[in-house]
N, C-alpha and C. Protein backbone atom coordinates (compact mmCIF):
# COMPACT_ATOMS: atom_id res chain seq x y z
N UNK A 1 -78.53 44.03 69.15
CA UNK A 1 -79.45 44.31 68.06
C UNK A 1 -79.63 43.04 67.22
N UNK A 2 -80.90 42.71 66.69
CA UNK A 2 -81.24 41.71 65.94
C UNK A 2 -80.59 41.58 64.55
N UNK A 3 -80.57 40.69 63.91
CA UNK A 3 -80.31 41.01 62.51
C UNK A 3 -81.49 40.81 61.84
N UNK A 4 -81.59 41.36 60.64
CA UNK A 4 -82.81 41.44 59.53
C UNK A 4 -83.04 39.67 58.77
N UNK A 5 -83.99 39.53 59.10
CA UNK A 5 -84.07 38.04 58.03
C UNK A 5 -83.60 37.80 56.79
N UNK A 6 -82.96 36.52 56.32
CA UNK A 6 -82.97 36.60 54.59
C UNK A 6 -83.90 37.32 53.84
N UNK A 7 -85.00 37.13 54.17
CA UNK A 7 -85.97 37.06 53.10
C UNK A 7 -86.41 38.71 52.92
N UNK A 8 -85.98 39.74 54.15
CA UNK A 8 -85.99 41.17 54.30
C UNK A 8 -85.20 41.65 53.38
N UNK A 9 -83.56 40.76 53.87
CA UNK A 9 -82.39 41.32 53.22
C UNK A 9 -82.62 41.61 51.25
N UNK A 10 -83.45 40.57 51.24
CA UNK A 10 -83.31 40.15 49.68
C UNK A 10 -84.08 40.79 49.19
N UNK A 11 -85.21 41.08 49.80
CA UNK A 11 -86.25 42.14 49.04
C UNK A 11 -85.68 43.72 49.31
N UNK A 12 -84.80 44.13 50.58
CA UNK A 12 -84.20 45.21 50.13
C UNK A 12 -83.35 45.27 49.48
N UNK A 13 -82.43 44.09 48.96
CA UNK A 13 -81.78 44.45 47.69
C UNK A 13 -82.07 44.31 46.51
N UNK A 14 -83.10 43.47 46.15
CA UNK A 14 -83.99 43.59 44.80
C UNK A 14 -84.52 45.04 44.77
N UNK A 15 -85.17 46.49 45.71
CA UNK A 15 -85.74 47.26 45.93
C UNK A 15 -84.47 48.51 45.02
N UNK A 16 -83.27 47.96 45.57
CA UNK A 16 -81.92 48.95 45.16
C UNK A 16 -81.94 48.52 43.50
N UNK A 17 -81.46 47.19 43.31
CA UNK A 17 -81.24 46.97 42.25
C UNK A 17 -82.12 47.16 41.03
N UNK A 18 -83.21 46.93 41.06
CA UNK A 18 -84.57 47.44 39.93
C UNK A 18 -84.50 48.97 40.05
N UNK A 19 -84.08 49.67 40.98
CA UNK A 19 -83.94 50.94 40.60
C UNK A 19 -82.68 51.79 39.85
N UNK A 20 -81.50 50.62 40.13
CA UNK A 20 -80.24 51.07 39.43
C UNK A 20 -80.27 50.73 38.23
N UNK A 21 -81.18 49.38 37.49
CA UNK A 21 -81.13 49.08 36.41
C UNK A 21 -82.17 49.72 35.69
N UNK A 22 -83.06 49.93 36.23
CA UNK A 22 -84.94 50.25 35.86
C UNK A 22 -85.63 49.43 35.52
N UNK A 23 -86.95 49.85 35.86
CA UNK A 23 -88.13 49.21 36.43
C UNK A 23 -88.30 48.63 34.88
N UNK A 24 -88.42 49.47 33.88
CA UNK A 24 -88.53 49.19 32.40
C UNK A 24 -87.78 48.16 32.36
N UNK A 25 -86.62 48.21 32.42
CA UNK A 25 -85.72 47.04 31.91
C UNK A 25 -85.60 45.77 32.15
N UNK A 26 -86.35 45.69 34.02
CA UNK A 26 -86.52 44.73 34.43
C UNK A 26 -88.02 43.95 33.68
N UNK A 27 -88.65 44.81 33.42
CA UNK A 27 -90.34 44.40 33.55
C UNK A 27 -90.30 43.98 31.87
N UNK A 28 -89.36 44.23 30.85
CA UNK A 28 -89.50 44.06 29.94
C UNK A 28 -89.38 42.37 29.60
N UNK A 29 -90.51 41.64 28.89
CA UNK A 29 -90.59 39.91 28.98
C UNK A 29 -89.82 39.65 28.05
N UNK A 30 -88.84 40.34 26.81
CA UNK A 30 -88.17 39.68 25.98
C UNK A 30 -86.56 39.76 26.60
N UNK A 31 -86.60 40.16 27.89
CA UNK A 31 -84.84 40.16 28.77
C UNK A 31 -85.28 38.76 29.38
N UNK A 32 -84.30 38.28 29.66
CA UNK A 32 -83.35 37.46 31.42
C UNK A 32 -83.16 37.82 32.11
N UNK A 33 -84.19 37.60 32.98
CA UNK A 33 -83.53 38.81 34.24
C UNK A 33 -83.14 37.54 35.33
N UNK A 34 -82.16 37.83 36.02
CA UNK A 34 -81.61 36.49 37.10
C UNK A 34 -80.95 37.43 38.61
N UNK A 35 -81.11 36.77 39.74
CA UNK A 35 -81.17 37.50 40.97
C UNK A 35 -80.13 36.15 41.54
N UNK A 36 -79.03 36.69 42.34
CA UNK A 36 -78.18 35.87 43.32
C UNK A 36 -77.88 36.56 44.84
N UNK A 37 -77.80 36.16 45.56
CA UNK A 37 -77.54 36.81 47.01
C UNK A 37 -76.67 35.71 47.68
N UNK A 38 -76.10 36.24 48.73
CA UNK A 38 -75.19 35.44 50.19
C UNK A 38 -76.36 34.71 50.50
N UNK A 39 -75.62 33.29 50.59
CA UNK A 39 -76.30 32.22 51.49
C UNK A 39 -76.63 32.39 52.87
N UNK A 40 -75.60 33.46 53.85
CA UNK A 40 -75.56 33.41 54.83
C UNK A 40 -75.46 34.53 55.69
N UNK A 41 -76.20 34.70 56.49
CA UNK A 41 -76.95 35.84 57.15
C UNK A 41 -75.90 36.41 58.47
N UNK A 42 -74.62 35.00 58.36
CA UNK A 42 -74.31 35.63 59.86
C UNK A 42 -73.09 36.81 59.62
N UNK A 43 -72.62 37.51 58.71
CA UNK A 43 -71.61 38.34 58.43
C UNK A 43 -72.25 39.48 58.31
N UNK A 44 -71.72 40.82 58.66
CA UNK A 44 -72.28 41.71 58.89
C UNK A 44 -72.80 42.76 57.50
N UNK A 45 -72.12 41.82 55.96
CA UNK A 45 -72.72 42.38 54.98
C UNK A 45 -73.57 41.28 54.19
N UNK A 46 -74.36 41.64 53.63
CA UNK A 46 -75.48 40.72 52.70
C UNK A 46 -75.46 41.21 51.48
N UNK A 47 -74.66 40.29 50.31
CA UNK A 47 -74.86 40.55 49.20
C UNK A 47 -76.07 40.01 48.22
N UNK A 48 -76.44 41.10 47.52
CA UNK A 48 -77.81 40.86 46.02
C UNK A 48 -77.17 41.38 45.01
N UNK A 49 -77.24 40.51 43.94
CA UNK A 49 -77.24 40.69 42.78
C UNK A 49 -78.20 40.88 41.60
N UNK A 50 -78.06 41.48 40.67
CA UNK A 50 -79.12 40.99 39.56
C UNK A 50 -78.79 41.59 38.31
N UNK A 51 -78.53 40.29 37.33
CA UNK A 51 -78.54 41.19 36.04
C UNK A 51 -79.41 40.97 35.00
N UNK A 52 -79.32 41.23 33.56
CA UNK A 52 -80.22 41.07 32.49
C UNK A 52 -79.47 40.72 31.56
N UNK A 53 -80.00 39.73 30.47
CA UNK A 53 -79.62 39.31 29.47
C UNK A 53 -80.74 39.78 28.24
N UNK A 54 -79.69 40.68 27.38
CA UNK A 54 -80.85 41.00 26.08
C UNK A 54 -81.29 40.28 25.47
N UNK A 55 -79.97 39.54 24.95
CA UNK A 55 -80.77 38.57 24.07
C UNK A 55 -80.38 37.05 24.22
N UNK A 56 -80.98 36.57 25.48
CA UNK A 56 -80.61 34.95 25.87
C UNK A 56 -80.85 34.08 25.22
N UNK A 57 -80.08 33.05 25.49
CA UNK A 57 -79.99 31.78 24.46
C UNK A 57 -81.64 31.38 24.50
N UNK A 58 -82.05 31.00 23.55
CA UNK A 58 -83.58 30.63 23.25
C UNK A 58 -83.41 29.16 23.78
N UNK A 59 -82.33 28.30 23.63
CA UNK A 59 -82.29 27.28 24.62
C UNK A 59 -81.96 27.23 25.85
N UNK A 60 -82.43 27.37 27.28
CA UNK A 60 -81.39 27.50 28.18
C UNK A 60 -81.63 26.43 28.90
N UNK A 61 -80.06 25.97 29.30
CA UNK A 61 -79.99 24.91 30.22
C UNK A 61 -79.17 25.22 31.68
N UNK A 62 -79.60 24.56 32.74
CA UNK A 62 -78.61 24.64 33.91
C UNK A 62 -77.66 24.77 34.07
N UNK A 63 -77.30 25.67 34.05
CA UNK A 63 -75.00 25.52 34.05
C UNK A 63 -75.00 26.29 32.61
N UNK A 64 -75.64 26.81 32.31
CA UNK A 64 -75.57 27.49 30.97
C UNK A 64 -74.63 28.67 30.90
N UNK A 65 -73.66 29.04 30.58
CA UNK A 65 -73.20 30.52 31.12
C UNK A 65 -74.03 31.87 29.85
N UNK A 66 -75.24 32.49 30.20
CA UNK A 66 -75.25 33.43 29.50
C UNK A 66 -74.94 34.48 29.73
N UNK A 67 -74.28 35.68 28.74
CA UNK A 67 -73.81 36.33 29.35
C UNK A 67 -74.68 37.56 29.60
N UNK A 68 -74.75 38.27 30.71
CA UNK A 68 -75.44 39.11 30.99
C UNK A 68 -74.66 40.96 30.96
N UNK A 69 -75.59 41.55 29.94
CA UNK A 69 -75.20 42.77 29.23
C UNK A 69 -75.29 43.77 30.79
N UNK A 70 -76.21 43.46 31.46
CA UNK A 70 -75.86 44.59 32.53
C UNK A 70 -76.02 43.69 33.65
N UNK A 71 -75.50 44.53 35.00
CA UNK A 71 -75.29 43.79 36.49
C UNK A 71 -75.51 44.95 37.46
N UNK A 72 -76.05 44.68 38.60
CA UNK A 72 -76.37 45.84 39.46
C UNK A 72 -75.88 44.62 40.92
N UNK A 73 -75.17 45.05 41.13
CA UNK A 73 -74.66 44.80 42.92
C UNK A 73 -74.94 45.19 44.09
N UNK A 74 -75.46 44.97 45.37
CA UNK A 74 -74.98 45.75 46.31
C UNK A 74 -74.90 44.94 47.49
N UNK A 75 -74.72 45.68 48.98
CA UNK A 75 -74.61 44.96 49.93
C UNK A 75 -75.27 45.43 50.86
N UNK A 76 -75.86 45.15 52.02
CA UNK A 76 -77.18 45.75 52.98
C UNK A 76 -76.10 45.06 54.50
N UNK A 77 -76.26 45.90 54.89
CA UNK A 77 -75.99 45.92 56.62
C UNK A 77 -77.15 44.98 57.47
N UNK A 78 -76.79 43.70 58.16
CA UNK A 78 -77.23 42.69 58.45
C UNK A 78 -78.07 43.13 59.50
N UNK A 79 -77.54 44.44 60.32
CA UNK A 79 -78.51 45.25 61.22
C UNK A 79 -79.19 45.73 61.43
N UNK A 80 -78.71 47.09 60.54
CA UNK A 80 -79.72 48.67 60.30
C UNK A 80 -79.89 48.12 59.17
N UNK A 81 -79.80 47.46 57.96
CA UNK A 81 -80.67 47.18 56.61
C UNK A 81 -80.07 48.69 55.62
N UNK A 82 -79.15 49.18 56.14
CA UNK A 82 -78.32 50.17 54.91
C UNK A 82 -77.27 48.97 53.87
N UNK A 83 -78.19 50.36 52.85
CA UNK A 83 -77.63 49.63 51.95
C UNK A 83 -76.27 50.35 51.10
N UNK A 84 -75.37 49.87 50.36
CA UNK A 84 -74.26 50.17 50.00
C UNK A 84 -74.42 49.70 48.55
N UNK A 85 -74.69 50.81 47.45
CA UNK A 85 -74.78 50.26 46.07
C UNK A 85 -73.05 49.87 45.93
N UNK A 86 -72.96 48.83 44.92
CA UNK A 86 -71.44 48.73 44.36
C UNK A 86 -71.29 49.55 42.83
N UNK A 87 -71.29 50.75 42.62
CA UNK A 87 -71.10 51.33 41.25
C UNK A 87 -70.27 50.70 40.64
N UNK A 88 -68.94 50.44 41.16
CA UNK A 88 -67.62 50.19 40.38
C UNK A 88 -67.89 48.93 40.24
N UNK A 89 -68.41 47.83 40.97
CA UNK A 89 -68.91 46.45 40.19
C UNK A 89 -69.70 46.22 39.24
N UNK A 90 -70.44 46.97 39.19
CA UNK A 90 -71.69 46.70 38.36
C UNK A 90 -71.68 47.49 37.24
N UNK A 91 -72.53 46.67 35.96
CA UNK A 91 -72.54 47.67 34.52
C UNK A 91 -74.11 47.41 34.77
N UNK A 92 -74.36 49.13 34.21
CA UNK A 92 -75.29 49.35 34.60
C UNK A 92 -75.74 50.44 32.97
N UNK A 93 -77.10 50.29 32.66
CA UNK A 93 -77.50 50.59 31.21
C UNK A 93 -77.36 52.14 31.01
């Protein structure tokens, strides 16, 4: 069986995560919203991340650590594209 492309993997875990956090919360322009995933496609799980920052530094720089009030996790099966929310990782609103 094939595996699913990055670029599949990542949009089905952005698909999980905007729904664990909400669509509102994401779409709202006065948050931070920031997205991280696995570099690498060849392990049989693929992690996405994404959280929000309420109220981010009005300066931000590279390497900045802000901290982000909520986090939504999960991991997608490199095969079948199931996905596995992480509840117990993630704070969620």
């Amino acid at each position: 069986m094939k595996k699913l492309d990055k670029k599949r993997l990542i949009n089905i875990g952005k698909e999980h995560i905007i729904d664990m956090l909400g669509q509102d919360l994401i779409s709202n322009p006065s948050v931070l919203v920031g997205w991280w995933h696995s570099i690498d496609t060849s392990e049989e799980l693929f992690s996405v991340g994404g959280g929000v920052a309420l109220n981010p530094n009005s300066k931000f720089n590279i390497g900045d650590e802000t901290p982000l009030d909520f986090i939504a996790l999960v991991n997608i099966n490199t095969l079948t594209g199931e996905v596995i929310r992480d509840y117990k990782n993630s704070r969620l609103p």
